[in-house]
C-alpha atoms as a PDB file:
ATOM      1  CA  UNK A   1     158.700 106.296 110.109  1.00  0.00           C
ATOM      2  CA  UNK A   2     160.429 107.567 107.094  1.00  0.00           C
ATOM      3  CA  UNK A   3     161.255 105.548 104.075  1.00  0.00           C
ATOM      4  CA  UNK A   4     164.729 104.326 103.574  1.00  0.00           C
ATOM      5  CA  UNK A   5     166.873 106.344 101.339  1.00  0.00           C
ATOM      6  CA  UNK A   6     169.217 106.693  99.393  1.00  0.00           C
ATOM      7  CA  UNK A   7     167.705 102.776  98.003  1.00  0.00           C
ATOM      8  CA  UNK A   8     169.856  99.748  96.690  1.00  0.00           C
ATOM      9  CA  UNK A   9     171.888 100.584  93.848  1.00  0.00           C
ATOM     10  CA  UNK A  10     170.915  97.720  91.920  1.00  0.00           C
ATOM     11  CA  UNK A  11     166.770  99.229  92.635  1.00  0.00           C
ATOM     12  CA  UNK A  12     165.639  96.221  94.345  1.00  0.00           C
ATOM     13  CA  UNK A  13     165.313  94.963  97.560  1.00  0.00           C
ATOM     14  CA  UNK A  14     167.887  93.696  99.998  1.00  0.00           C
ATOM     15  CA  UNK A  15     166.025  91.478 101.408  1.00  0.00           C
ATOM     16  CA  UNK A  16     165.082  87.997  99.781  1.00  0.00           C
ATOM     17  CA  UNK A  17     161.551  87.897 101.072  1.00  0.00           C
ATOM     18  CA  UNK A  18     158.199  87.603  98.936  1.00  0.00           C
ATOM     19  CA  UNK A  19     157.726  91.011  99.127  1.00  0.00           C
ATOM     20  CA  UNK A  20     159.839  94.550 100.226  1.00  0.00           C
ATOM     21  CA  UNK A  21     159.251  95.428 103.926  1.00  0.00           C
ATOM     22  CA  UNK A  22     158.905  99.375 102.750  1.00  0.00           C
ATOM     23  CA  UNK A  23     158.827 100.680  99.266  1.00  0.00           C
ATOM     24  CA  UNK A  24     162.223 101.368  97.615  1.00  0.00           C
ATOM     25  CA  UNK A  25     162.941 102.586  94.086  1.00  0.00           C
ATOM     26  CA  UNK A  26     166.116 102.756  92.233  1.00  0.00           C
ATOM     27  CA  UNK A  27     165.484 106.551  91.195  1.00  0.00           C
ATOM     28  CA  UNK A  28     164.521 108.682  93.560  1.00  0.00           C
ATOM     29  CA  UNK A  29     160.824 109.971  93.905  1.00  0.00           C
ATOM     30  CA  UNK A  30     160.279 113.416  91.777  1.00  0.00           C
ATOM     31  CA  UNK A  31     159.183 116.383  93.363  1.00  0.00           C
ATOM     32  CA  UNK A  32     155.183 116.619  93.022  1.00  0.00           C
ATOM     33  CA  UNK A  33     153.926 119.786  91.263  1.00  0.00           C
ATOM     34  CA  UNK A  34     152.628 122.803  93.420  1.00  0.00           C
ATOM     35  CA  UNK A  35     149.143 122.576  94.141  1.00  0.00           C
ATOM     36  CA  UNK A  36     146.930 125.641  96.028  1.00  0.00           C
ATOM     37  CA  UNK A  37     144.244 125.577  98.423  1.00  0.00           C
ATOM     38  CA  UNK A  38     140.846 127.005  96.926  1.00  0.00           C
ATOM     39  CA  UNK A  39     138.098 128.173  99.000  1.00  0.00           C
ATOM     40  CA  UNK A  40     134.309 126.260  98.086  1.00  0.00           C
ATOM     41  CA  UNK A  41     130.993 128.314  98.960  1.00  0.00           C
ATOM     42  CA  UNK A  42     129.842 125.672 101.437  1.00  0.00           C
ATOM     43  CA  UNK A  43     133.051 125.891 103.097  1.00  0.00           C
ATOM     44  CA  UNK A  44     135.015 123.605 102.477  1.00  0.00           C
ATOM     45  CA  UNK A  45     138.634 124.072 100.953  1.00  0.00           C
ATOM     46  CA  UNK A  46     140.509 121.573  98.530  1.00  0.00           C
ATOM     47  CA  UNK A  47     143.590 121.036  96.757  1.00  0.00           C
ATOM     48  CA  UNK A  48     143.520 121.398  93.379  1.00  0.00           C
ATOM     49  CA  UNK A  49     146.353 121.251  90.388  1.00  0.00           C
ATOM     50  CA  UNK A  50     145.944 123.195  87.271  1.00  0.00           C
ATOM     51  CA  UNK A  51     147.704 121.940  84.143  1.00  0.00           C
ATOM     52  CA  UNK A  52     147.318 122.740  80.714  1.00  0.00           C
ATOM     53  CA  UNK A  53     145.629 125.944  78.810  1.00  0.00           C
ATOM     54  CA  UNK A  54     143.045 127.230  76.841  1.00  0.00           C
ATOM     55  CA  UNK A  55     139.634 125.498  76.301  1.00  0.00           C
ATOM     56  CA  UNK A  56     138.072 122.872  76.928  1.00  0.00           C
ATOM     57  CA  UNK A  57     138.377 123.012  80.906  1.00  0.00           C
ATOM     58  CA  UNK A  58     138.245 119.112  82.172  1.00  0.00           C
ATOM     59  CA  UNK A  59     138.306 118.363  85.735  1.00  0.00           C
ATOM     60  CA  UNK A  60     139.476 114.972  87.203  1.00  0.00           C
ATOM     61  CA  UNK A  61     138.211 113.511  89.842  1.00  0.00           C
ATOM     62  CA  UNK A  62     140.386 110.718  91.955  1.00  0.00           C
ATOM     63  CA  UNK A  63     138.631 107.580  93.605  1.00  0.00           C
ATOM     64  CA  UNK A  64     138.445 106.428  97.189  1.00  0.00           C
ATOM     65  CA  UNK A  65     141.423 106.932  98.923  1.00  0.00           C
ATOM     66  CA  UNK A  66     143.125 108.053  95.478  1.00  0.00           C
ATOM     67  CA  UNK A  67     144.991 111.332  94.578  1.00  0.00           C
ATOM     68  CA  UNK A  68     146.249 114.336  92.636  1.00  0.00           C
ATOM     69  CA  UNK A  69     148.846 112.217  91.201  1.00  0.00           C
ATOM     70  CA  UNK A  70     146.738 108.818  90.213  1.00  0.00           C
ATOM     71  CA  UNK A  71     144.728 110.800  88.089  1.00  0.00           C
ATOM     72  CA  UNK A  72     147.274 113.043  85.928  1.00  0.00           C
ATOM     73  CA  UNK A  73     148.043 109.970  83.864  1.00  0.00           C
ATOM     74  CA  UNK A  74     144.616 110.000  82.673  1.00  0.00           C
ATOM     75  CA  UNK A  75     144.598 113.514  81.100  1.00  0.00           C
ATOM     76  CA  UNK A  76     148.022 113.632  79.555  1.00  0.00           C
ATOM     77  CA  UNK A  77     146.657 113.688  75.959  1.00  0.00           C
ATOM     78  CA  UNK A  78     143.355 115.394  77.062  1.00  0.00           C
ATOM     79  CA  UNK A  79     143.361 119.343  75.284  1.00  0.00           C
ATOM     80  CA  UNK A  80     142.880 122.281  77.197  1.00  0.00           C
ATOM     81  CA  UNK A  81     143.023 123.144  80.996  1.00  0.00           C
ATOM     82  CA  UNK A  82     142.990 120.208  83.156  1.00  0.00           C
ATOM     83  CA  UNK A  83     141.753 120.564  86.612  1.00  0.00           C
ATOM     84  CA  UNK A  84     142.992 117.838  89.127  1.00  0.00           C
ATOM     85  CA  UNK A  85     141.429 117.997  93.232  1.00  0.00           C
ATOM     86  CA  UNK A  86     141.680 116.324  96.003  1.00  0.00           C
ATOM     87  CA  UNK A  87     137.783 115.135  97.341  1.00  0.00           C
ATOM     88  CA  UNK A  88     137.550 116.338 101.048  1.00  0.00           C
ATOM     89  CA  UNK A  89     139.430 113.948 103.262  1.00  0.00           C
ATOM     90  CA  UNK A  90     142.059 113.660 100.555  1.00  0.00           C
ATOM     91  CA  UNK A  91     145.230 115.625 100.220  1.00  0.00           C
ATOM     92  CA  UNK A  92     145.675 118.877 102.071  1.00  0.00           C
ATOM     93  CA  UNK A  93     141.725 119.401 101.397  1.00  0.00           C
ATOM     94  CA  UNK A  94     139.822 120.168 104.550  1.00  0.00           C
ATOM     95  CA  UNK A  95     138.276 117.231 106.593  1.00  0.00           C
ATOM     96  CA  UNK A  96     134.884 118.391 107.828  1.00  0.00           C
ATOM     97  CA  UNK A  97     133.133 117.063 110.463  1.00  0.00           C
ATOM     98  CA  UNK A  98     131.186 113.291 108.921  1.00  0.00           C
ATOM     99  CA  UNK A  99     129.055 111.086 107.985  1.00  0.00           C
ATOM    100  CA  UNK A 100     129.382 112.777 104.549  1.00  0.00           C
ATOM    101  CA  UNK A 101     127.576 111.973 101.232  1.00  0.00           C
ATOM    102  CA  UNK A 102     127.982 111.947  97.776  1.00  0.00           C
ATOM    103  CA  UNK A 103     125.864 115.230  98.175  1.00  0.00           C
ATOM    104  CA  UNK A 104     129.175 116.394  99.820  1.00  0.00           C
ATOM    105  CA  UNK A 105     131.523 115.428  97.839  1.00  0.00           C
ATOM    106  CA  UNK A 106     128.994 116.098  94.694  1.00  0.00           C
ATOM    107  CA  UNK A 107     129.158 119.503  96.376  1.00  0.00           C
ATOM    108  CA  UNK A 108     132.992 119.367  96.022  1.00  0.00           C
ATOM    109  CA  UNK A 109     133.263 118.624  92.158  1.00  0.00           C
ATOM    110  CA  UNK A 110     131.012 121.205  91.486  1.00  0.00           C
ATOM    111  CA  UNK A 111     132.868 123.805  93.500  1.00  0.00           C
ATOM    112  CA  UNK A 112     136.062 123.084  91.423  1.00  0.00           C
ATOM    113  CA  UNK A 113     134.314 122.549  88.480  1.00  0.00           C
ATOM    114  CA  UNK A 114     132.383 125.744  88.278  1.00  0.00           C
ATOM    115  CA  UNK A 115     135.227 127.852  89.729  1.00  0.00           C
ATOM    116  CA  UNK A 116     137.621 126.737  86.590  1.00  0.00           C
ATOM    117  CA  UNK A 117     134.687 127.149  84.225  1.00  0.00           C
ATOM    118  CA  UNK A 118     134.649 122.900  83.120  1.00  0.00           C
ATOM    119  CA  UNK A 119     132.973 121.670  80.623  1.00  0.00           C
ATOM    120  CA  UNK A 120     134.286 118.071  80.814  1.00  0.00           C
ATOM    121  CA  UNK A 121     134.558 115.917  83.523  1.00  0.00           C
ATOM    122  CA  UNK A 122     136.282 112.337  84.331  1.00  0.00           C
ATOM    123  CA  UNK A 123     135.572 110.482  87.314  1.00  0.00           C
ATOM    124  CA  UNK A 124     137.657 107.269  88.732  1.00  0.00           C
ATOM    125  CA  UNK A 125     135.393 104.921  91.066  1.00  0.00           C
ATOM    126  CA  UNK A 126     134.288 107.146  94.091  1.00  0.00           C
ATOM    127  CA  UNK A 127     134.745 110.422  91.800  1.00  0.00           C
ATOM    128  CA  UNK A 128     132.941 108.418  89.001  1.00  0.00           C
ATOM    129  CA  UNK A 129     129.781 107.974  92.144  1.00  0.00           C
ATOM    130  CA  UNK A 130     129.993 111.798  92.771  1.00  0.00           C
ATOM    131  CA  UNK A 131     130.024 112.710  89.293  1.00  0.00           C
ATOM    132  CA  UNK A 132     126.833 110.999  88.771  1.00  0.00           C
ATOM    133  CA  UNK A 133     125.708 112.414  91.669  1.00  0.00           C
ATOM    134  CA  UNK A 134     125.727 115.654  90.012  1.00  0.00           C
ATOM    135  CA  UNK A 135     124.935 114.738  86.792  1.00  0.00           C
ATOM    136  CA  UNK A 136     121.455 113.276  88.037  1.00  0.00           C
ATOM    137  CA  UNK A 137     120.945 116.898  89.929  1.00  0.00           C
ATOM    138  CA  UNK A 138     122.066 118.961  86.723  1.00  0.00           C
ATOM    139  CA  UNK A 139     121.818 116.927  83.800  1.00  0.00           C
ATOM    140  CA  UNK A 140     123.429 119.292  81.736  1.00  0.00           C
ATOM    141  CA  UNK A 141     126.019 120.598  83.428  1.00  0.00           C
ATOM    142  CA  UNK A 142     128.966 118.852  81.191  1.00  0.00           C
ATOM    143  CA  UNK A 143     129.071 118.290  77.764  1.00  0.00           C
ATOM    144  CA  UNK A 144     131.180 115.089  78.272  1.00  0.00           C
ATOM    145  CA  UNK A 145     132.138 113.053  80.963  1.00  0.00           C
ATOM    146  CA  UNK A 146     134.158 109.567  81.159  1.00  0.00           C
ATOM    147  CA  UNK A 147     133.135 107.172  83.713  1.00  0.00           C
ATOM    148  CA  UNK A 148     136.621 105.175  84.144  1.00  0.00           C
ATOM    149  CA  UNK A 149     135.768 101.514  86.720  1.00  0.00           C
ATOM    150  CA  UNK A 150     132.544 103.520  87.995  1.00  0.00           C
ATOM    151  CA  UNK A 151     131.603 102.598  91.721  1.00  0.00           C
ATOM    152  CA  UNK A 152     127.659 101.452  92.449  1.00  0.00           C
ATOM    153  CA  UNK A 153     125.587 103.854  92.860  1.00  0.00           C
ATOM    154  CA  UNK A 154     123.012 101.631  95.087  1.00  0.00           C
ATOM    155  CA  UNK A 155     125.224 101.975  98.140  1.00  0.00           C
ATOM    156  CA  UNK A 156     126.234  98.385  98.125  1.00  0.00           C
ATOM    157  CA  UNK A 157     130.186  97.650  97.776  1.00  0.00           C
ATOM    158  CA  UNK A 158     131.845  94.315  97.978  1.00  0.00           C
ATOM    159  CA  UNK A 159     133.026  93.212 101.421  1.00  0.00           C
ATOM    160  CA  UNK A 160     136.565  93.427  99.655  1.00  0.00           C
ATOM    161  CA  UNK A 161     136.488  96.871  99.077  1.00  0.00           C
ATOM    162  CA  UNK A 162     135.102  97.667 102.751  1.00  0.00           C
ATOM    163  CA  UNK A 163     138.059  95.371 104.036  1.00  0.00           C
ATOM    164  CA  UNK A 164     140.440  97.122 101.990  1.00  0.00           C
ATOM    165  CA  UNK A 165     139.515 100.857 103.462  1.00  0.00           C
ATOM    166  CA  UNK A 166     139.878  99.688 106.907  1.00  0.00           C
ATOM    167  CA  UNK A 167     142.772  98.138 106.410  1.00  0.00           C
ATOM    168  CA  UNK A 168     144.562 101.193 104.720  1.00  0.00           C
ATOM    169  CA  UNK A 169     143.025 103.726 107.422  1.00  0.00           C
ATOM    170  CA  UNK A 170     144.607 101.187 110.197  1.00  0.00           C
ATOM    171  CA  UNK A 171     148.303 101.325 108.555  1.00  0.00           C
ATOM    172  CA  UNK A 172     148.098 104.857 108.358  1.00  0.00           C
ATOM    173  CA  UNK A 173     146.693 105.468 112.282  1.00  0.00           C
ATOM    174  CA  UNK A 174     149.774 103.390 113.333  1.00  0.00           C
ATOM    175  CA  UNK A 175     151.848 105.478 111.213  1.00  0.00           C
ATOM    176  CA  UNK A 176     153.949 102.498 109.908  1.00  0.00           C
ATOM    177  CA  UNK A 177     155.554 102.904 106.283  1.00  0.00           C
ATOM    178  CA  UNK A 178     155.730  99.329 106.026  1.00  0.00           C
ATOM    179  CA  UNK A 179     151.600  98.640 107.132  1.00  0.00           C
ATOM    180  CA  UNK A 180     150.877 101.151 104.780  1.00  0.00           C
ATOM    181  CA  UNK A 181     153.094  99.750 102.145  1.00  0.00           C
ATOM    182  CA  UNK A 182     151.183  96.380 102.344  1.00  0.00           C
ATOM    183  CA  UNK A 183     147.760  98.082 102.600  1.00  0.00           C
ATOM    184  CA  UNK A 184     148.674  99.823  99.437  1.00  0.00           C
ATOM    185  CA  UNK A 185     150.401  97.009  97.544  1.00  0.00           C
ATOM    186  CA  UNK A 186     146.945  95.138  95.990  1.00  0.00           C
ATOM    187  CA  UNK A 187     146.930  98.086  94.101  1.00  0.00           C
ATOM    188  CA  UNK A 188     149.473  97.223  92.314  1.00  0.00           C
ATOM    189  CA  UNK A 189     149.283  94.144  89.433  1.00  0.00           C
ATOM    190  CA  UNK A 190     151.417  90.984  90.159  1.00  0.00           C
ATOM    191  CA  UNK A 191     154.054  91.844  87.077  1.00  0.00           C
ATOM    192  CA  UNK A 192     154.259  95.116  88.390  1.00  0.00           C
ATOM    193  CA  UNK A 193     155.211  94.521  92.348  1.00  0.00           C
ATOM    194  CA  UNK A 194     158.839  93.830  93.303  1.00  0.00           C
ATOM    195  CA  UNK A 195     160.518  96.018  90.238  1.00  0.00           C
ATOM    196  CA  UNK A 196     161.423  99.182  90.419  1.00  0.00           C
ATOM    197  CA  UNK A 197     157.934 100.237  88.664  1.00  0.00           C
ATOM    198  CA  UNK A 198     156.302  99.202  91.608  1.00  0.00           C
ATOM    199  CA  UNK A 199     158.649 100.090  94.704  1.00  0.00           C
ATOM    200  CA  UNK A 200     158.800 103.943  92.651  1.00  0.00           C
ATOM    201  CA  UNK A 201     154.503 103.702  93.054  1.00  0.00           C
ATOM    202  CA  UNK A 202     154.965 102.219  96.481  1.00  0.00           C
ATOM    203  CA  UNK A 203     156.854 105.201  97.904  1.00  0.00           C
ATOM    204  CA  UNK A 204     155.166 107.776  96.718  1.00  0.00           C
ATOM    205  CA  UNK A 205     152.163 106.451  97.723  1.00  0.00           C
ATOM    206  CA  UNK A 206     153.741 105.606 101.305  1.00  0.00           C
ATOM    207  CA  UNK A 207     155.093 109.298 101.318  1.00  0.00           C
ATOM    208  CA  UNK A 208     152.021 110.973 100.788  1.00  0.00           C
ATOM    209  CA  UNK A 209     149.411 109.055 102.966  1.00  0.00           C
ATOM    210  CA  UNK A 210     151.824 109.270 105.661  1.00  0.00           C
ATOM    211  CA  UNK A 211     151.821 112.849 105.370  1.00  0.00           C
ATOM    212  CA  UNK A 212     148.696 113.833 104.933  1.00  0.00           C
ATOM    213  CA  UNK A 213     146.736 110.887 106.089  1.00  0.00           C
ATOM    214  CA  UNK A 214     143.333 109.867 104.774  1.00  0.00           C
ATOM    215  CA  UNK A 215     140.050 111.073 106.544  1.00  0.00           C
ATOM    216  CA  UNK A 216     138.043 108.015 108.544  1.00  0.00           C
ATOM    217  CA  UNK A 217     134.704 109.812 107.613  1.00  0.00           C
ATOM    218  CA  UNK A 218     135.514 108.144 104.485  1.00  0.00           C
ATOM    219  CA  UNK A 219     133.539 104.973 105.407  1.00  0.00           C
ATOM    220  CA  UNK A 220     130.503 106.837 106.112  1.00  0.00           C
ATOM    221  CA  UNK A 221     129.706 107.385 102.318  1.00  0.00           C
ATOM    222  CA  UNK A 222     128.023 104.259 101.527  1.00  0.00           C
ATOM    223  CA  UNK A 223     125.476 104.479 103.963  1.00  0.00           C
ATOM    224  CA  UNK A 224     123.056 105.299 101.307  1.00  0.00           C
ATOM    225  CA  UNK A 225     122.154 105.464  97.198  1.00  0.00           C
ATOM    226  CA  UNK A 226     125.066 107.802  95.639  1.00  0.00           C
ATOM    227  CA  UNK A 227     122.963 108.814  93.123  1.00  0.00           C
ATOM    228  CA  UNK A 228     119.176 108.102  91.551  1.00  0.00           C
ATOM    229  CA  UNK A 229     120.203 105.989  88.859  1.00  0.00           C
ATOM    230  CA  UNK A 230     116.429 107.107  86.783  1.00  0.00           C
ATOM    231  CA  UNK A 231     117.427 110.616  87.086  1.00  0.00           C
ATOM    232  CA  UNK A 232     120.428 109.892  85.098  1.00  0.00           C
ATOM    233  CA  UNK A 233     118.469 109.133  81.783  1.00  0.00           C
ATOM    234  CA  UNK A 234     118.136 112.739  81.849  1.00  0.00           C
ATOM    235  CA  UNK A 235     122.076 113.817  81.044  1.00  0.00           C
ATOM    236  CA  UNK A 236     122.391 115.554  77.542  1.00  0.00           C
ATOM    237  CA  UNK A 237     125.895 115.109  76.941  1.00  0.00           C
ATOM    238  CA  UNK A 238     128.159 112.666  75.612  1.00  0.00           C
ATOM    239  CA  UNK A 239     129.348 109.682  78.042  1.00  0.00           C
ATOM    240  CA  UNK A 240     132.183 107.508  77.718  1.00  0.00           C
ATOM    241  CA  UNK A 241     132.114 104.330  80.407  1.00  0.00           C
ATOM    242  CA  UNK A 242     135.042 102.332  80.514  1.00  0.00           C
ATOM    243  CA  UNK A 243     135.514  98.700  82.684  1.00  0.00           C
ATOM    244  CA  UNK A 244     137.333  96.324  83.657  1.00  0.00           C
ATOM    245  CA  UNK A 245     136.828  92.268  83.554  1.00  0.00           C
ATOM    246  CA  UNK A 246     138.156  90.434  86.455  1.00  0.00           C
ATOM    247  CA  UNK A 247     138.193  93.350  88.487  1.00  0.00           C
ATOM    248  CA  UNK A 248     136.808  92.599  92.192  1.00  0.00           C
ATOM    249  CA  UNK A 249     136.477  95.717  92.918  1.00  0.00           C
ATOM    250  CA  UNK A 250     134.650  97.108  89.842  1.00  0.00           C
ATOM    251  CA  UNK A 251     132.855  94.602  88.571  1.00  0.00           C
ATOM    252  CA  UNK A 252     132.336  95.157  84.812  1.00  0.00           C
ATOM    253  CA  UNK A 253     128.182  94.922  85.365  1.00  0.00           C
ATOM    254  CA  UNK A 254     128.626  97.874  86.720  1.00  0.00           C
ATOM    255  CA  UNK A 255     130.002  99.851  83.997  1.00  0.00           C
ATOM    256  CA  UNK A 256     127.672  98.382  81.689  1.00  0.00           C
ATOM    257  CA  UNK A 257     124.395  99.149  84.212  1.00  0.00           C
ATOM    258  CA  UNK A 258     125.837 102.377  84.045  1.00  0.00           C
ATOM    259  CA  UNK A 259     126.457 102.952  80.286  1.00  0.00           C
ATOM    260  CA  UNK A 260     122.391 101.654  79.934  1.00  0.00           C
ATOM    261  CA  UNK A 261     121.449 104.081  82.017  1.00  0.00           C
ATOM    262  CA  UNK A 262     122.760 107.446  80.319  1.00  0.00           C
ATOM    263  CA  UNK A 263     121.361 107.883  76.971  1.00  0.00           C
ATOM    264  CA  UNK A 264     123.769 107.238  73.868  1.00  0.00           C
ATOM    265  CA  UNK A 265     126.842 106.142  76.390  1.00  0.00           C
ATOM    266  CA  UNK A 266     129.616 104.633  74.752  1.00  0.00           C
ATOM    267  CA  UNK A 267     130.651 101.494  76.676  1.00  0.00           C
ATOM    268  CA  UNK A 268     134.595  99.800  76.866  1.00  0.00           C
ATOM    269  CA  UNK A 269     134.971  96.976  78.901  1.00  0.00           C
ATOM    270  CA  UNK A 270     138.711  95.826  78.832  1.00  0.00           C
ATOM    271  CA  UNK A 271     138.963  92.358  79.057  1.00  0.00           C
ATOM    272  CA  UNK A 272     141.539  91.974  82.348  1.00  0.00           C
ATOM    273  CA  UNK A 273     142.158  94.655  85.558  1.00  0.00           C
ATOM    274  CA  UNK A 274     144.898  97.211  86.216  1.00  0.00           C
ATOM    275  CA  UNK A 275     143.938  98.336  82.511  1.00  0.00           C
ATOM    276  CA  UNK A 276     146.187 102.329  83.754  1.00  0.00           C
ATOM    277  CA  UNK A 277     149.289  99.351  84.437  1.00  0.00           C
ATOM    278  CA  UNK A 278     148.715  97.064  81.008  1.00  0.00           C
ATOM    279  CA  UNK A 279     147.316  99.178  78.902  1.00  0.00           C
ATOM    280  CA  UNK A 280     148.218 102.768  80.020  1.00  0.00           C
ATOM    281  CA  UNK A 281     148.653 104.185  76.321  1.00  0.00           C
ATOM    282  CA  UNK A 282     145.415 102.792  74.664  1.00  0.00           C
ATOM    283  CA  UNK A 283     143.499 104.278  77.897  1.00  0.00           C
ATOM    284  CA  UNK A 284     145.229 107.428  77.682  1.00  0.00           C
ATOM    285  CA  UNK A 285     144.385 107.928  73.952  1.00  0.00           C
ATOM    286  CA  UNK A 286     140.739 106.443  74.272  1.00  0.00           C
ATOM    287  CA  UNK A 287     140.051 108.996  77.243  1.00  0.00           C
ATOM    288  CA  UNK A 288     141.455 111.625  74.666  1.00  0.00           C
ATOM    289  CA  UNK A 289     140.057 110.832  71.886  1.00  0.00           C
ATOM    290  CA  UNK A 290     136.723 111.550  73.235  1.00  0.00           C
ATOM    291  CA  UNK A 291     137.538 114.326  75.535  1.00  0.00           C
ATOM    292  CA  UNK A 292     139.159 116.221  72.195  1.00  0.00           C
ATOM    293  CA  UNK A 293     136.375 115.667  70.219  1.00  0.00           C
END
């Protein structure tokens, strides 16, 4: 089903009902940036987006069910090359035959990582899991890493975030811009849904899960640890873990079990959710700040 265009001139809704029946904006959506396809040595190719030049090399890495495009606001400010992928299952990245790991998608970063020469990593939730992943395999293979609403590493999610992936892997097997529009929506803050913020998010979002879909495989990663949380007392580099309070999803214990668990972290727990919505600024020039350094 494709998203109604051209949308109301005023940008909202026509309708008068608690919330839009498929995402509308009242500018159109821009044209995402040309990505390739890179080839992995275990096989597997992904989508990655270079921006930036020079050194240092950072590469982003996206959470569950995220993309190319949710993590470019994090490395506006951030100097140097920056490296943005799509995880396996993501994107236009290959889907290989599951139950996959955070060995796998461990696998993935480092493919990316070592193919652009990065020194610096940032990982969002599930890329947050996989970067630890690695990190407790090769302690010093970054020099600094941000751990932005890090994911458990014990395997155990809440049942909200289970509910959540199998509803947004239903809405986009019926192929249904307006199921996936309300699978997507609690991703949005309350202030932010029904302006033309949100319905601009809302179809993009739409647009690009409907096209390129999101792998089921997906909810065969938590079937075990992500990473050993001992061997991460081992990293040498500099760590920056940032939280959220009030955020189901990523509790804030987590970020702080995390930032006692790497040596020296540096630990910001913001004190309500959607921190990239509220706060998108402060995060972009904290996440800078020690990326530059």
């Amino acid at each position: 089903m494709r998203l109604r265009r051209p949308p109301p001139p005023d940008g909202g809704p026509r309708n008068p009902g608690p919330r839009p029946t498929a995402p509308r904006s009242g500018r159109p959506t821009l044209p995402a940036p040309p990505t390739e396809l890179v080839g992995t040595p275990h096989g597997v190719r992904l989508e990655q987006l270079v921006t930036g030049v020079g050194d240092p090399v950072t590469v982003f890495a996206h959470g569950l069910a995220g993309d190319i495009a949710g993590t470019r606001p994090l490395g506006s400010a951030v100097a140097g090359r920056r490296v943005f992928f799509h995880f396996r299952g993501h994107g236009r990245s290959d889907s290989p035959p599951g139950p996959w790991t955070f060995a796998d998608l461990a696998a993935d970063l480092r493919a990316v990582a070592d193919r652009a020469g990065a020194t610096r990593a940032l990982g969002v939730s599930m890329g947050s899991a996989a970067l630890c992943r690695l990190l407790a395999a090769d302690p010093a293979r970054f020099d600094r890493v941000v751990l932005y609403l890090p994911a458990p590493l014990d395997g155990v999610r809440p049942r909200a975030a289970q509910e959540r992936l199998e509803r947004l892997l239903a809405a986009i097997a019926s192929g249904e811009a307006a199921a996936v529009a309300e699978a997507v929506e609690p991703e949005l803050p309350p202030s932010v849904r029904n302006t033309p913020t949100g319905w601009g998010y809302l179809r993009q979002r739409v647009d690009q899960l409907l096209r390129e879909g999101l792998a089921p495989q997906l909810e065969t990663l938590w079937r075990e640890p992500a990473a050993d949380e001992g061997a991460l007392r081992a990293y040498q580099g500099k760590a920056l873990v940032i939280g959220c309070e009030g955020d189901e999803l990523h509790p804030a214990a987590w970020a702080e079990g995390l930032a006692g668990l790497l040596p020296g972290a540096e630990l910001h727990v913001y004190d309500r959710p959607a921190v990239l919505w509220t706060h998108r600024r402060e995060l972009r020039e904290r996440i800078s700040t020690f990326l530059n350094a």
